[in-house]
C-alpha atoms as a PDB file:
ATOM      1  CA  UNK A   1       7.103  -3.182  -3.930  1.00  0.00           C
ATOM      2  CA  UNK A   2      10.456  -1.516  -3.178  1.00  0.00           C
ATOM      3  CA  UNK A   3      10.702   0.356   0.395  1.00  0.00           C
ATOM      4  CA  UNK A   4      10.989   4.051  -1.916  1.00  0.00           C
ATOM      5  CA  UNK A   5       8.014   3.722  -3.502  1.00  0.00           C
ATOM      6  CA  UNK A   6       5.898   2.511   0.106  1.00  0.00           C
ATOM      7  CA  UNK A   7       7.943   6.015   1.412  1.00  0.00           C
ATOM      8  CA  UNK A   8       6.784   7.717  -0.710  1.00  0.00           C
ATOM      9  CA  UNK A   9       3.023   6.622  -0.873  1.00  0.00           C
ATOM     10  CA  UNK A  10       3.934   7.551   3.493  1.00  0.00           C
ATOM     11  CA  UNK A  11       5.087  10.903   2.890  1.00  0.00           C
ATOM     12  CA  UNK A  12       2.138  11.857   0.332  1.00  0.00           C
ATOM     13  CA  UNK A  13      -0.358  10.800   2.776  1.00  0.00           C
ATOM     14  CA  UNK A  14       1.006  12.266   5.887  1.00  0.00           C
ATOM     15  CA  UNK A  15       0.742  15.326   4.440  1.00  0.00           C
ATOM     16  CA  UNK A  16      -2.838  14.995   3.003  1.00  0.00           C
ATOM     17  CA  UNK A  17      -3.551  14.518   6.077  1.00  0.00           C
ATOM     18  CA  UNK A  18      -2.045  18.199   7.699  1.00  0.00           C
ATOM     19  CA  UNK A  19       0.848  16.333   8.853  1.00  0.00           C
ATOM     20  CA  UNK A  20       4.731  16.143   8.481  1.00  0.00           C
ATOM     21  CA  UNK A  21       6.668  13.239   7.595  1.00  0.00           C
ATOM     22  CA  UNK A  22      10.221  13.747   8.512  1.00  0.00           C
ATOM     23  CA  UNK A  23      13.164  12.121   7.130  1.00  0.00           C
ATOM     24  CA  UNK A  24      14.917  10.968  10.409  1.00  0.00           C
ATOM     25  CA  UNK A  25      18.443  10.921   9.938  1.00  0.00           C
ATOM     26  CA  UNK A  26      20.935  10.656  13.747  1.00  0.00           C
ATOM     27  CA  UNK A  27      24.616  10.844  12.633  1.00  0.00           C
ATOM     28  CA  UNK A  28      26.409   8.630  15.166  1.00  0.00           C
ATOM     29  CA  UNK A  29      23.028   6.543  16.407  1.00  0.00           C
ATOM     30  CA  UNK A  30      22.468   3.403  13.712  1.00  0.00           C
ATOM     31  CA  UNK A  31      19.273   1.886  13.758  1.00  0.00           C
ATOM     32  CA  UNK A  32      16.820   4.726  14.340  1.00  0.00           C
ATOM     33  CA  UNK A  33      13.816   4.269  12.712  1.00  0.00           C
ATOM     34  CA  UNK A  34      13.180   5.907   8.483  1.00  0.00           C
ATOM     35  CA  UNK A  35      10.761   8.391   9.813  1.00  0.00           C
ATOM     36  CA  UNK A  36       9.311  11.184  12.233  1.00  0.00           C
ATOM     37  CA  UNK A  37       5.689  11.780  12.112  1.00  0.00           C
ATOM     38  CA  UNK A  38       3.968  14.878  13.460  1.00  0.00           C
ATOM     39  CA  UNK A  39       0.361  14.241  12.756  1.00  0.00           C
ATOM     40  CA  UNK A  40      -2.004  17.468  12.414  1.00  0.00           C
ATOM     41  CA  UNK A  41      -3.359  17.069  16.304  1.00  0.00           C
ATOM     42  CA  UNK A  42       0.941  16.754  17.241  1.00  0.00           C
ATOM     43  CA  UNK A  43       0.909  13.173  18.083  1.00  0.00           C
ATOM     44  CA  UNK A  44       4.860  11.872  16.936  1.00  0.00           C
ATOM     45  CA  UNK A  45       5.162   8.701  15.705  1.00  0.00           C
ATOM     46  CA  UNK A  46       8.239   7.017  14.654  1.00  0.00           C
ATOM     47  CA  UNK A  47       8.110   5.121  11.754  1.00  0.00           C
ATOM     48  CA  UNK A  48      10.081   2.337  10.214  1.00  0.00           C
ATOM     49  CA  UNK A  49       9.166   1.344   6.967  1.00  0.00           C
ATOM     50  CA  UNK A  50       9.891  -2.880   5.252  1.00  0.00           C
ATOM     51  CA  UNK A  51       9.253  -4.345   2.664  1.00  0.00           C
ATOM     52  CA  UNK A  52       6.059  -7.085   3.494  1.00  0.00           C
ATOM     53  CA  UNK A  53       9.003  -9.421   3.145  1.00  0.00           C
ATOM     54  CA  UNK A  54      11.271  -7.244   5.086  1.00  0.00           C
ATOM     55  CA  UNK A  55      13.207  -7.618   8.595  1.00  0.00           C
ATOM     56  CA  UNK A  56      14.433  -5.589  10.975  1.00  0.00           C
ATOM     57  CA  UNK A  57      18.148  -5.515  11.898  1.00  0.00           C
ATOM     58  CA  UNK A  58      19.594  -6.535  15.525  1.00  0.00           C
ATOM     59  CA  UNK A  59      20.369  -3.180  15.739  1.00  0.00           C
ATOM     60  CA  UNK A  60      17.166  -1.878  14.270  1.00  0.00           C
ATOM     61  CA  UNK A  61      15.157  -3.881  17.098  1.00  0.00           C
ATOM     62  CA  UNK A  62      17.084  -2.866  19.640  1.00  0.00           C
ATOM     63  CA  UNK A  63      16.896   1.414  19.133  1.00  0.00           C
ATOM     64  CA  UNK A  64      12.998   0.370  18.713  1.00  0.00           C
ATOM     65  CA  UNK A  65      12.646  -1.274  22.004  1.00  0.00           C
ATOM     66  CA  UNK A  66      15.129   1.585  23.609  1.00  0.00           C
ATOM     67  CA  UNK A  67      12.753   3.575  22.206  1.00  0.00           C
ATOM     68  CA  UNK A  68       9.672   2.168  23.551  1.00  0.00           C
ATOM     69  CA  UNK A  69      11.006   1.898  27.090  1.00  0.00           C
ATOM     70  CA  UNK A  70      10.756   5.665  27.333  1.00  0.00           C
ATOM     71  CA  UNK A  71       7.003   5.213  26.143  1.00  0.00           C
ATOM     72  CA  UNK A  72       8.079   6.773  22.232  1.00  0.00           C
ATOM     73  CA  UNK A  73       5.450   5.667  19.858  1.00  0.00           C
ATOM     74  CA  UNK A  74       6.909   3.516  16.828  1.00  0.00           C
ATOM     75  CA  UNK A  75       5.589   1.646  14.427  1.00  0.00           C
ATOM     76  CA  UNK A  76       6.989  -1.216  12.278  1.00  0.00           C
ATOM     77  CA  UNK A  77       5.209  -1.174   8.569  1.00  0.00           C
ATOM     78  CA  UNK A  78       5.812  -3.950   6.560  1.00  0.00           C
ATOM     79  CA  UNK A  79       4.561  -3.063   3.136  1.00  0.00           C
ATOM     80  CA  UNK A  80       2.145  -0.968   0.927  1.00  0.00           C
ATOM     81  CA  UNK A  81      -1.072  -2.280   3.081  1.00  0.00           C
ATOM     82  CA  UNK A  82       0.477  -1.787   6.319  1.00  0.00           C
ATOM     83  CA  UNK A  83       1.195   2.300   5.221  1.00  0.00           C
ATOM     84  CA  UNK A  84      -2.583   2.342   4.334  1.00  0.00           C
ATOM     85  CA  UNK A  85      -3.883   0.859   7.519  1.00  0.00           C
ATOM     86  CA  UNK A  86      -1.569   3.448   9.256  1.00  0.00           C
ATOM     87  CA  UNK A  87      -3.042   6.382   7.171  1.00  0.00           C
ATOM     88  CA  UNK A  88      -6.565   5.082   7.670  1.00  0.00           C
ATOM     89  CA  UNK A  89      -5.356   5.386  11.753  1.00  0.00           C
ATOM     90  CA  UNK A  90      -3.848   8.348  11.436  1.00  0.00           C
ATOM     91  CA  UNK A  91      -6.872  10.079   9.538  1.00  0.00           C
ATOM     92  CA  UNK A  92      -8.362   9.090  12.887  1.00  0.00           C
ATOM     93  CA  UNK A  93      -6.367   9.997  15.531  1.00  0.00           C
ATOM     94  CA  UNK A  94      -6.588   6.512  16.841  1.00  0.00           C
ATOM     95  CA  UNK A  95      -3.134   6.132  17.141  1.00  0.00           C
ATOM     96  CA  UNK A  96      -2.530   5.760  20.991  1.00  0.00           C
END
């Protein structure tokens, strides 16, 4: 499956769920991840979004592990499967 269509199956089911799903877009910083979730309870989540064959750049691994050292909350989804565990999480709140 393409990386649109598993954004897109992200985006609808974010906002089933009372959330947002921001397109994350940081002229001048390559690498960030696709998207910014607010869930409905105003957890954030950074998302990146693959292909289940799909890598992550140099640059791509590095923002996320910038990222993570000042404790942000990003996720790597690899594929249609990996979007619905995350919505079945999300749906939860069990995202910490």
């Amino acid at each position: 499956m393409i990386e649109k269509l598993i954004e897109q199956h992200l985006v609808k089911g974010v906002k089933k769920l009372g959330g947002l799903c921001l397109k994350f877009v940081s002229p001048g910083s390559s690498g960030v991840p696709d998207r910014i979730i607010i869930s409905s309870t105003g957890e954030v989540i950074f998302v990146e979004l693959k292909t289940e064959r799909g890598k992550l750049s140099k640059l791509q691994e590095h923002m996320i592990n910038e990222m993570r050292k000042r404790s942000a909350n990003v996720k790597v989804l690899y594929g249609l499967q990996d979007v619905k565990s995350f919505l079945d999480e999300l749906s939860g709140d069990d995202l910490k």
